[in-house]
N, C-alpha and C. Protein backbone atom coordinates (compact mmCIF):
# COMPACT_ATOMS: atom_id res chain seq x y z
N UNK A 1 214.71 58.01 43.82
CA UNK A 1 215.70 57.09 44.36
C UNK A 1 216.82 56.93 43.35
N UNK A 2 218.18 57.46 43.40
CA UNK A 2 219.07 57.46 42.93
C UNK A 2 220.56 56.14 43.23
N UNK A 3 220.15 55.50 44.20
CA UNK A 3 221.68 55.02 44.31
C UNK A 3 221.09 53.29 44.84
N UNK A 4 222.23 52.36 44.33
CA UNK A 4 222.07 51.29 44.97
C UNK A 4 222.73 50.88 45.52
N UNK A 5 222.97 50.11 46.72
CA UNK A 5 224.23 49.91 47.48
C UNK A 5 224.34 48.31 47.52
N UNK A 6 225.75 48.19 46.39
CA UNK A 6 226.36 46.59 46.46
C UNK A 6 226.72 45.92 47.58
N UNK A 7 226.31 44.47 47.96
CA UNK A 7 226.98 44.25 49.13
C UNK A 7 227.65 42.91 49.01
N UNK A 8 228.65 42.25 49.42
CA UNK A 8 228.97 41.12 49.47
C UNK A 8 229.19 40.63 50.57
N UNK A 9 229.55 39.25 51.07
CA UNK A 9 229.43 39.13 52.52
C UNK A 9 229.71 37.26 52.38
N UNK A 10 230.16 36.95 53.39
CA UNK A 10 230.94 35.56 53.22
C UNK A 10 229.90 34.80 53.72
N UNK A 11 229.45 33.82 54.22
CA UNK A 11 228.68 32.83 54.56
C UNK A 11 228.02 33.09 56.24
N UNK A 12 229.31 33.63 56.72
CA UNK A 12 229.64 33.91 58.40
C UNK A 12 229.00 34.90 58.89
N UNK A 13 228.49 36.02 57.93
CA UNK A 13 228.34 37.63 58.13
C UNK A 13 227.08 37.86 58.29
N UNK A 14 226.89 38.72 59.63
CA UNK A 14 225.42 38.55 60.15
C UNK A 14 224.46 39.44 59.25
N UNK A 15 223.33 40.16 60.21
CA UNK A 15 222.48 41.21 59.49
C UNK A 15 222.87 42.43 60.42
N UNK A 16 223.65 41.95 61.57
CA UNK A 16 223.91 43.31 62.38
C UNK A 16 225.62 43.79 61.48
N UNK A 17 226.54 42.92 61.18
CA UNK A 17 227.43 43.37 60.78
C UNK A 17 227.52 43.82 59.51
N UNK A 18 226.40 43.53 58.58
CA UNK A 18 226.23 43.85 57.47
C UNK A 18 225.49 45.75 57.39
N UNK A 19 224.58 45.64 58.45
CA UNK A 19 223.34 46.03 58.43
C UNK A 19 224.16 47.44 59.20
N UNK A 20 225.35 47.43 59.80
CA UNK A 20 226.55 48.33 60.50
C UNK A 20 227.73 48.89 58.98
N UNK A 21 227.34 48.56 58.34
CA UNK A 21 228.20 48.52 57.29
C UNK A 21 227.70 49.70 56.20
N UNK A 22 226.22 48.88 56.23
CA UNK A 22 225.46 50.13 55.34
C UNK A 22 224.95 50.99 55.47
N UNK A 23 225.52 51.08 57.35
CA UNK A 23 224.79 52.90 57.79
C UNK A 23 226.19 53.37 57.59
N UNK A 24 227.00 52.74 58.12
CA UNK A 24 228.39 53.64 57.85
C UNK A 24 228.96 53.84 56.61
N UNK A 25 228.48 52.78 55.70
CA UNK A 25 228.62 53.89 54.18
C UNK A 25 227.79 54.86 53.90
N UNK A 26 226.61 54.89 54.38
CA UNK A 26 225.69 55.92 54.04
C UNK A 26 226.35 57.55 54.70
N UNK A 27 226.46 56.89 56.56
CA UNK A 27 226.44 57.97 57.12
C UNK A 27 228.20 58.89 56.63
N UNK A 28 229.14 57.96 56.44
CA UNK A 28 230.23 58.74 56.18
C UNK A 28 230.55 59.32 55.14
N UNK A 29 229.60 59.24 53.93
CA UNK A 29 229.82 60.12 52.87
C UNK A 29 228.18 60.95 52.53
N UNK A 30 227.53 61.22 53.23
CA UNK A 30 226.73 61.73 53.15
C UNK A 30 225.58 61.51 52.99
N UNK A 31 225.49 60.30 52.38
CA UNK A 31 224.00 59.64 51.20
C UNK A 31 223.41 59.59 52.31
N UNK A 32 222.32 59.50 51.69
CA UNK A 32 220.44 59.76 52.39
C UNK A 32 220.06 58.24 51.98
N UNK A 33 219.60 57.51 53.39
CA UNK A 33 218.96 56.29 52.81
C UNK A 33 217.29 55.95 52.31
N UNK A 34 216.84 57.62 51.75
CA UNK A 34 215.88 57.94 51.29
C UNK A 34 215.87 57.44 49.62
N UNK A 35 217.09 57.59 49.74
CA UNK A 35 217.49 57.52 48.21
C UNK A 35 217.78 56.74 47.52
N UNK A 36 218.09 55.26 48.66
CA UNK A 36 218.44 54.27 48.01
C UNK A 36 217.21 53.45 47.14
N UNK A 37 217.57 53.28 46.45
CA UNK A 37 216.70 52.03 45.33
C UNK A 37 216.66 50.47 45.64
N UNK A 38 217.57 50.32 46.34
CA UNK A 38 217.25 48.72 46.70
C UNK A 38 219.13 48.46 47.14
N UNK A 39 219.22 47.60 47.79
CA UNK A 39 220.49 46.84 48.26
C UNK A 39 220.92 45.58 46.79
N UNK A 40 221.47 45.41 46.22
CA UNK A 40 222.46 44.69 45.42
C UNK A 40 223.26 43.18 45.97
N UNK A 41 223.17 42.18 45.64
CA UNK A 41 224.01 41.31 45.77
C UNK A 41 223.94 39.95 45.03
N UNK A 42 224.82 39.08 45.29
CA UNK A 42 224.68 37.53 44.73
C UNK A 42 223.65 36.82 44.87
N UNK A 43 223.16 36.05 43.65
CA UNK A 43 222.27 35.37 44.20
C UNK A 43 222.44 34.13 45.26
N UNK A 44 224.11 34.27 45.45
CA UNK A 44 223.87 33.28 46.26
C UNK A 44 223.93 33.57 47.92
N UNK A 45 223.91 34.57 47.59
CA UNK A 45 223.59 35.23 49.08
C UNK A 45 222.33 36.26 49.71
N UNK A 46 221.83 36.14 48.50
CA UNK A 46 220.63 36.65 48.68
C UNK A 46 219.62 36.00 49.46
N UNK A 47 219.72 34.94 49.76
CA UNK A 47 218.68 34.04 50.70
C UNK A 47 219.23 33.95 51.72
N UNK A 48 220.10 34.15 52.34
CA UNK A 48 220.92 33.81 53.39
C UNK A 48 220.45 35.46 54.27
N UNK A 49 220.16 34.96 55.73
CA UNK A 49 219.71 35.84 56.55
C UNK A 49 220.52 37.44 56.61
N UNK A 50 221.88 37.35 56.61
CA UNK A 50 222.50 38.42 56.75
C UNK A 50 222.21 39.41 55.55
N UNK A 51 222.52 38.68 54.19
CA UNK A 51 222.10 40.29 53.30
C UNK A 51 220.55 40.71 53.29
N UNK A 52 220.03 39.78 53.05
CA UNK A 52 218.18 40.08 53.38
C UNK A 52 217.82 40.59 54.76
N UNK A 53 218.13 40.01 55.57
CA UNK A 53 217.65 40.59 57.12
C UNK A 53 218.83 41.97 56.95
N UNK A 54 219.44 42.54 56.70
CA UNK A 54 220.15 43.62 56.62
C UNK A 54 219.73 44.36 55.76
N UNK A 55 219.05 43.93 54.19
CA UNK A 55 218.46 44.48 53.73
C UNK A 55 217.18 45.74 54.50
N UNK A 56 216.34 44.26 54.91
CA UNK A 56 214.92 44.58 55.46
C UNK A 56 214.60 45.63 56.64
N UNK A 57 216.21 45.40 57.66
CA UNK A 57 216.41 46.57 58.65
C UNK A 57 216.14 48.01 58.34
N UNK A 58 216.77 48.31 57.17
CA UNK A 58 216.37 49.73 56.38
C UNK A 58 215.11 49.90 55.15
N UNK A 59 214.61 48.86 55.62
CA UNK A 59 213.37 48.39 54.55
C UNK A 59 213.60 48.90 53.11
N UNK A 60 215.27 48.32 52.79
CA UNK A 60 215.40 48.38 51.51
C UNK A 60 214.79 47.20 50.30
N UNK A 61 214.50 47.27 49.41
CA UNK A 61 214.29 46.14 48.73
C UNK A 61 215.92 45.56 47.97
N UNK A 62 215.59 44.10 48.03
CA UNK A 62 217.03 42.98 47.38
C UNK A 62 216.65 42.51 46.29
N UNK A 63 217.86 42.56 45.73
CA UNK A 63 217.64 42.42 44.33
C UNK A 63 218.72 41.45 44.68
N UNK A 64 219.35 40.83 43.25
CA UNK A 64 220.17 39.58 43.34
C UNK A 64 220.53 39.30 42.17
N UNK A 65 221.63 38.87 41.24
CA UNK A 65 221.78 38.91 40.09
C UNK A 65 223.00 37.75 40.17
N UNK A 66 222.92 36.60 38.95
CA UNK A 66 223.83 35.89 38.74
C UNK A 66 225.44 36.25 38.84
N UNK A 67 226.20 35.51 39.30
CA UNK A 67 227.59 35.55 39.17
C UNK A 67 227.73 35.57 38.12
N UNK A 68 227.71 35.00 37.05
CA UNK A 68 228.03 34.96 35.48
C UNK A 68 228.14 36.47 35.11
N UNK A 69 226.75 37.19 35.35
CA UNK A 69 226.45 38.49 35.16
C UNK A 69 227.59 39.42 36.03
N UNK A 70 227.73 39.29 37.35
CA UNK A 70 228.30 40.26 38.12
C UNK A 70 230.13 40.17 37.37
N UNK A 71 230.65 39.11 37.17
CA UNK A 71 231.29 38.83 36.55
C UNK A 71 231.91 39.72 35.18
N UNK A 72 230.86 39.69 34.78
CA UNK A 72 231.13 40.66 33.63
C UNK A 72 231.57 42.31 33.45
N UNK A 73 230.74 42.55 34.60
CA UNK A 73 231.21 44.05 35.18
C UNK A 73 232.30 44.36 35.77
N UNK A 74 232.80 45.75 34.75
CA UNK A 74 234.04 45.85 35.32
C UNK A 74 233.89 47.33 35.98
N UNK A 75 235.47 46.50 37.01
CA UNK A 75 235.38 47.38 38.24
C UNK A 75 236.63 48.26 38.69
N UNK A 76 236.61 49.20 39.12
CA UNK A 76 237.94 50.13 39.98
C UNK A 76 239.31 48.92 40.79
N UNK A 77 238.02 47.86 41.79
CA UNK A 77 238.80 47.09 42.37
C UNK A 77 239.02 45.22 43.00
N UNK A 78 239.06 44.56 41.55
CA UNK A 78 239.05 43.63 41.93
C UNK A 78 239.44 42.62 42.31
N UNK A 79 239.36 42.09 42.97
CA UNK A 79 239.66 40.73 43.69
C UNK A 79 240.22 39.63 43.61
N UNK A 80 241.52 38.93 43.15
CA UNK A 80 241.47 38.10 42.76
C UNK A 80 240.68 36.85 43.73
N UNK A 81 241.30 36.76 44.91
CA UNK A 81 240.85 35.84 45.94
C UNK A 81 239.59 35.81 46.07
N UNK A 82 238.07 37.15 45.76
CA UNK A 82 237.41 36.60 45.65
C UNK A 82 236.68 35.99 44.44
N UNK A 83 237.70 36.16 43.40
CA UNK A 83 236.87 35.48 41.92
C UNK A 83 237.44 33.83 41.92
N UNK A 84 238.82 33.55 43.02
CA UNK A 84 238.43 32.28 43.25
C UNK A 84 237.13 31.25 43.60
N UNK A 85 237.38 32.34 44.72
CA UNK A 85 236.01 31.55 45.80
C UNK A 85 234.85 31.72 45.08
N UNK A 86 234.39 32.78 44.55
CA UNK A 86 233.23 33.00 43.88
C UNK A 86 232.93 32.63 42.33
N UNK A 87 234.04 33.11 41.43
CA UNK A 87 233.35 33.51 40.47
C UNK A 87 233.52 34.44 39.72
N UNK A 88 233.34 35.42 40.46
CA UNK A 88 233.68 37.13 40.20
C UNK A 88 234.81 37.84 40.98
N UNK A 89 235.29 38.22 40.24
CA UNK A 89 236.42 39.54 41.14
C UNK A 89 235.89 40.80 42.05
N UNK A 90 234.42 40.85 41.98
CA UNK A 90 233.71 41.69 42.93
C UNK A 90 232.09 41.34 42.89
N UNK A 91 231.93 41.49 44.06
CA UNK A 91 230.13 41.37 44.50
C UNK A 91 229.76 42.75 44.84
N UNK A 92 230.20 43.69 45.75
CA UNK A 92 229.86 44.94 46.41
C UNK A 92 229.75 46.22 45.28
N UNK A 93 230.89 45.78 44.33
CA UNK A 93 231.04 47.15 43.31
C UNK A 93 230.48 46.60 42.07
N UNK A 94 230.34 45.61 41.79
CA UNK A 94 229.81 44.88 40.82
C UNK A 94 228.11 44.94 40.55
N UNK A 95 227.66 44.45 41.60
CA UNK A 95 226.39 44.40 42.35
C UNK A 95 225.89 46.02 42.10
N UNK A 96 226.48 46.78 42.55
CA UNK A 96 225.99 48.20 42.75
C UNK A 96 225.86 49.00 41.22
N UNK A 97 226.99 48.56 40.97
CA UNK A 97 227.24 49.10 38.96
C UNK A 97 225.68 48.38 38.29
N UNK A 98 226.25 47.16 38.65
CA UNK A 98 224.71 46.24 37.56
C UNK A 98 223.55 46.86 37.46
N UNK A 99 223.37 46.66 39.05
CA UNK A 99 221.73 47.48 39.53
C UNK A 99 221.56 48.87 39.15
N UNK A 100 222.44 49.76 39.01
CA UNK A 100 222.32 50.98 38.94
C UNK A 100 222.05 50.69 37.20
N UNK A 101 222.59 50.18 36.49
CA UNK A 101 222.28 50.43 34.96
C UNK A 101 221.11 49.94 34.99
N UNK A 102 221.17 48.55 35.58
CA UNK A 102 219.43 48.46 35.34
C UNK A 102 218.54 49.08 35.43
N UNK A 103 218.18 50.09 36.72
CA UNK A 103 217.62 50.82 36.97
C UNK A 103 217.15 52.24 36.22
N UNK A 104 218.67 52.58 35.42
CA UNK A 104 218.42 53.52 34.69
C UNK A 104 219.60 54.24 33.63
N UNK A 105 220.00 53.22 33.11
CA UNK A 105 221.13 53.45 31.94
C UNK A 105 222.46 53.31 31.95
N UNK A 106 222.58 53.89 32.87
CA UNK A 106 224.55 54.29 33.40
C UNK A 106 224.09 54.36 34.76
N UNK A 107 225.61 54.09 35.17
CA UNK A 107 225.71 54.15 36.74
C UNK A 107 227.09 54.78 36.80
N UNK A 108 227.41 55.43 38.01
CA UNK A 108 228.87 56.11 38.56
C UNK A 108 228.96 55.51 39.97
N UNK A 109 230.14 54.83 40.60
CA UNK A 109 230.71 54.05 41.31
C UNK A 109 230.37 55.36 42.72
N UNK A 110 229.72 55.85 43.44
CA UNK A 110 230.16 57.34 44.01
C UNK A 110 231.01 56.99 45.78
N UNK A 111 230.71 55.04 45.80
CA UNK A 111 231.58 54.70 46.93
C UNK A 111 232.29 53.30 46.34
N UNK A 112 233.63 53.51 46.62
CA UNK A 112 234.40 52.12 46.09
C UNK A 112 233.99 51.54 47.36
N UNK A 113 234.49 50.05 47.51
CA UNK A 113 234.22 49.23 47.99
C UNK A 113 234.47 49.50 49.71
N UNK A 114 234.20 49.03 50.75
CA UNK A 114 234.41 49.24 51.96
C UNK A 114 234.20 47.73 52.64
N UNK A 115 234.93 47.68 53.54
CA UNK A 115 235.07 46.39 54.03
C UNK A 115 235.08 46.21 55.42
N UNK A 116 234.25 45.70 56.11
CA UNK A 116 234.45 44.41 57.59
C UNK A 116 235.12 43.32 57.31
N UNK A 117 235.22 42.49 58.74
CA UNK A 117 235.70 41.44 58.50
C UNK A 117 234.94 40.32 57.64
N UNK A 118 233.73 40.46 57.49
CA UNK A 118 233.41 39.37 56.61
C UNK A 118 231.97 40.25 55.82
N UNK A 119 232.28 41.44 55.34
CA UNK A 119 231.32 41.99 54.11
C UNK A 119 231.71 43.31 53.29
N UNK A 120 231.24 43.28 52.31
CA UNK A 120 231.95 44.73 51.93
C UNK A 120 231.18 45.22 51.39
N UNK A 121 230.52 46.55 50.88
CA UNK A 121 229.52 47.38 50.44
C UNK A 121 230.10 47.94 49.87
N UNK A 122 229.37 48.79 48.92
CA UNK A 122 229.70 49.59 47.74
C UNK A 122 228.24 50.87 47.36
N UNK A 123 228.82 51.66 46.69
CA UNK A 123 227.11 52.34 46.37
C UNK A 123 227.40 53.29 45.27
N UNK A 124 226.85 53.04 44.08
CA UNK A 124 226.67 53.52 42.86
C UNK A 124 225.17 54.96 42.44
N UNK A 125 225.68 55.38 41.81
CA UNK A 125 224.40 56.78 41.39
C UNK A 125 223.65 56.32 40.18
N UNK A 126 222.75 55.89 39.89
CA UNK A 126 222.05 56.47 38.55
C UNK A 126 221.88 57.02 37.96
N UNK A 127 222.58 57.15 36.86
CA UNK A 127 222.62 58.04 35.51
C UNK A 127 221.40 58.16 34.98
N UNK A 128 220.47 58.48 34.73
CA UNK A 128 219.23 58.56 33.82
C UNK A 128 220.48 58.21 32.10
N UNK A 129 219.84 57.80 31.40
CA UNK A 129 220.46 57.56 30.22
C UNK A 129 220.10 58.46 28.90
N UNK A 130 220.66 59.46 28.47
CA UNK A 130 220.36 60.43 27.42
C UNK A 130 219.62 59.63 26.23
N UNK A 131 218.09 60.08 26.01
CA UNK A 131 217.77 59.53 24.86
C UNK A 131 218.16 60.25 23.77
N UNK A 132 218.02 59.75 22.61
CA UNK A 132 218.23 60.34 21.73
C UNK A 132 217.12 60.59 21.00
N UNK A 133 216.67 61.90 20.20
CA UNK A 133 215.30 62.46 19.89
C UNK A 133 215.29 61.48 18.68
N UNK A 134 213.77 60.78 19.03
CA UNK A 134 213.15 59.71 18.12
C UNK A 134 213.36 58.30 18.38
N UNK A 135 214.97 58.03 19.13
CA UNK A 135 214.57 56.56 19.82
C UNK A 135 213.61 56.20 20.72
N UNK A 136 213.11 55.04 20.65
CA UNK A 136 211.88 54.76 21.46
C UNK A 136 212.74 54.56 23.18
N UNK A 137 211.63 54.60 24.01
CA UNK A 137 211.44 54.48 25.75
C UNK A 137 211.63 53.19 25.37
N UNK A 138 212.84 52.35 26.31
CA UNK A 138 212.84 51.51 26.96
C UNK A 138 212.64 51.49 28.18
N UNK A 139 212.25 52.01 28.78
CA UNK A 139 211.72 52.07 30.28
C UNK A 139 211.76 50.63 30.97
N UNK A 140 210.13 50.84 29.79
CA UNK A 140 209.63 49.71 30.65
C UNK A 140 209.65 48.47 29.68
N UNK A 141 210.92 47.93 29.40
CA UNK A 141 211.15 47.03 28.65
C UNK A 141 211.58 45.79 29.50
N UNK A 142 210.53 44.64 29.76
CA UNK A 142 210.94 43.70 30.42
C UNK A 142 211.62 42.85 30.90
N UNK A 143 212.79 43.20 29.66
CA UNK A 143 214.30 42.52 29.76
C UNK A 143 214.56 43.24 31.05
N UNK A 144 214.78 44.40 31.09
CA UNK A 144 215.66 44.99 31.97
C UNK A 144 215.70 44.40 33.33
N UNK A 145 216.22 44.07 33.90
CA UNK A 145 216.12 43.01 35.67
C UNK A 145 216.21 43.93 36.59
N UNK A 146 216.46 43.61 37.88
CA UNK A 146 217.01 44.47 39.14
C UNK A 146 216.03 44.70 39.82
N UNK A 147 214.73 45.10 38.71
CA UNK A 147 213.80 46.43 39.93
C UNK A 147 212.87 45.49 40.82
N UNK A 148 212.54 46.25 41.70
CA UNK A 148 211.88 45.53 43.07
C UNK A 148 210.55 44.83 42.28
N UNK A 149 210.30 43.28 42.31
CA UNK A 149 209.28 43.30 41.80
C UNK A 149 209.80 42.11 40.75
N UNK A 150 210.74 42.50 40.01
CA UNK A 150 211.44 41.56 39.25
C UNK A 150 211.05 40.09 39.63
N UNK A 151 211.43 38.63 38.76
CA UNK A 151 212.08 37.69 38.76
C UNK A 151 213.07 37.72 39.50
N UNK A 152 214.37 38.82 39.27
CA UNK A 152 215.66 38.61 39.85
C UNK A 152 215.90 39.28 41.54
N UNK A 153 214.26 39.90 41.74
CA UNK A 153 214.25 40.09 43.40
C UNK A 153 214.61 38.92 44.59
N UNK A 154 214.55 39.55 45.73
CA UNK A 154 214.71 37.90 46.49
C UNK A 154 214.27 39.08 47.82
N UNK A 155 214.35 37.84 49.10
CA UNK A 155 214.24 38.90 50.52
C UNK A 155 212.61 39.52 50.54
N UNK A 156 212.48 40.49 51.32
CA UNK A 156 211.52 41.00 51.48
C UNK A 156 210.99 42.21 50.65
């Protein structure tokens, strides 16, 4: 499983319009939703029916990560209007970058952001991260967040 797909989505935004969003990023650039690693977003939308029930449609696993955090990641395209409302200047590309390093070192953006009227998705690749001969495996170093299973999971 190589890719995670960021999503953001306003208060209003169902699990069908969300859940329409992330076949048509999948289906229009090619990606296999074999491949995905889990769906990406706010924690403050992570409990809210539309990203989880949109999640669960493709029986992806949700992950969820602080604004403070998403915040920090920088992005191709951000937002001012939504780092009002939110916080952050992006949830969808933000979300997708985070998770993907977590997952596995580096991440590459391989869909900028895409938008409905009230959600926008994103979907990042996993870099495996070049060790260097003799540094130790962080693998499985418990700091690391994101993965299904986590503290920072939510949804199904």
């Amino acid at each position: 499983m190589t890719l995670v797909i960021g999503v953001g989505a306003s208060s209003r935004a169902d699990a069908r319009e969300i859940g329409g969003l992330i076949r048509a990023v999948l289906d229009h650039d090619g990606l296999r939703g074999e491949d995905v690693a889990c769906v990406a977003t706010v924690e403050a939308r992570a409990g809210t029916g539309g990203v989880r029930d949109a999640a669960g449609m493709f029986g992806f696993h949700l992950v969820a990560y602080p604004v403070g955090v998403l915040a920090q990641v920088a992005v191709p395209n951000p937002a001012e209007g939504v780092r009002a409302r939110t916080g952050t200047a992006s949830v969808a590309e933000a979300a997708a970058l985070h998770g993907a390093r977590a997952l596995g070192g580096d991440a590459l953006l391989v869909v900028e952001k895409r938008a409905t009227a009230r959600a926008t998705a994103a979907v990042a690749r996993i870099v495996p991260a070049v060790r260097a001969a003799g540094a130790p495996d962080i693998a499985g170093d418990p700091r690391i967040t994101g993965e299904p299973g986590d503290p920072g999971e939510a949804g199904s």
